[in-house]
Protein backbone atom coordinates (compact mmCIF):
# COMPACT_ATOMS: atom_id res chain seq x y z
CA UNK A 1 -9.32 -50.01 3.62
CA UNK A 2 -12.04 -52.37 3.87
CA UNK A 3 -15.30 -51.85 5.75
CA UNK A 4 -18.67 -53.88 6.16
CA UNK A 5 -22.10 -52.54 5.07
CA UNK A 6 -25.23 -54.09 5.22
CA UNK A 7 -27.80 -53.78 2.22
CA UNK A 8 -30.67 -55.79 0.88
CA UNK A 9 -28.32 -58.86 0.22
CA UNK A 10 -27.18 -58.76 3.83
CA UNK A 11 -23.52 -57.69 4.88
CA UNK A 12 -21.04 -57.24 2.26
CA UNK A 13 -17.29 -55.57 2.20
CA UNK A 14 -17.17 -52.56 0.66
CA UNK A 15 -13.34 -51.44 -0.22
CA UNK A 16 -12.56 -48.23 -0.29
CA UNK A 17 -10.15 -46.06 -3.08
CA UNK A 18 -6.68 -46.24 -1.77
CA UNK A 19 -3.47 -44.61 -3.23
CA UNK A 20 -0.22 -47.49 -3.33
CA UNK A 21 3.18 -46.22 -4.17
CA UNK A 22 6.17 -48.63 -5.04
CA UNK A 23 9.25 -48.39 -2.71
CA UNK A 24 12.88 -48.61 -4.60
CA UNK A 25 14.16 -51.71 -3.68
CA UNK A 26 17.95 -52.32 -4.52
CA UNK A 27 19.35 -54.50 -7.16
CA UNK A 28 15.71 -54.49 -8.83
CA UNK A 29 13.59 -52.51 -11.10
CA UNK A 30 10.06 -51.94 -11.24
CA UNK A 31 8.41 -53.87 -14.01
CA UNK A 32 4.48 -53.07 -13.49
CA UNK A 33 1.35 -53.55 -11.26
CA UNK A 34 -0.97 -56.14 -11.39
CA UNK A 35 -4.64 -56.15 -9.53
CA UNK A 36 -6.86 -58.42 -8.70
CA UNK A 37 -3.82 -60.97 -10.64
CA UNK A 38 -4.08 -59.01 -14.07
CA UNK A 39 -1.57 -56.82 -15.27
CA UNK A 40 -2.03 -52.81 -15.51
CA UNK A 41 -0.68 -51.31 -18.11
CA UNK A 42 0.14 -48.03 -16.40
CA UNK A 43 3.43 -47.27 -15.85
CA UNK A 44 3.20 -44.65 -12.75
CA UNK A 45 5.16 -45.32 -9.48
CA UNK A 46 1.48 -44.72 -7.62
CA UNK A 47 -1.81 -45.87 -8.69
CA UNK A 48 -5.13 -45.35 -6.91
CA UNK A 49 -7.56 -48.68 -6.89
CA UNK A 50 -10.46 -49.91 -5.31
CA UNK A 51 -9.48 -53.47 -5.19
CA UNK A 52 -8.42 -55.92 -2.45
CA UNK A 53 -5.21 -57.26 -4.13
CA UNK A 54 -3.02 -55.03 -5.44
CA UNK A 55 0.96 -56.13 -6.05
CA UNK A 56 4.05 -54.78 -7.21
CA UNK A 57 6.13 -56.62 -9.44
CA UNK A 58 10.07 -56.22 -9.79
CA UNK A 59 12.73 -57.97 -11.84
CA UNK A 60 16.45 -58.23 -10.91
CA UNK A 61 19.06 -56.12 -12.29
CA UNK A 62 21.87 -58.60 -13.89
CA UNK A 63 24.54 -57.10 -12.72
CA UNK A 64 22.89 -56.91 -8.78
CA UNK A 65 24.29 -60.04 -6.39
């Protein structure tokens, strides 16, 4: 969630804590999470961030078509 506040600079966004939680996605496994492009090291299914871009990164199973 994203919202815009104003301050002594002027307006800026202010993002607020969200919770993300992978989805299973068939023929691939979960590898990790990056934010803001840099990997996290964590290795739970949810994480909480405060950050604009957060992904979810999967690889292919080798024996999935």
């Amino acid at each position: 969630m994203q919202r815009m506040v104003s301050g002594p600079a002027g307006m800026k966004r202010e993002v607020q804590p969200h919770t993300h939680c992978l989805q299973q996605v068939e023929g691939f496994s979960f590898l990790n999470w990056t934010v803001n492009e840099e990997t996290v090291e964590s290795q739970e299914l949810c994480i909480s961030v405060s950050e604009l871009k957060v992904e979810v990164i999967y690889g292919q199973l080798e024996n999935a078509i």
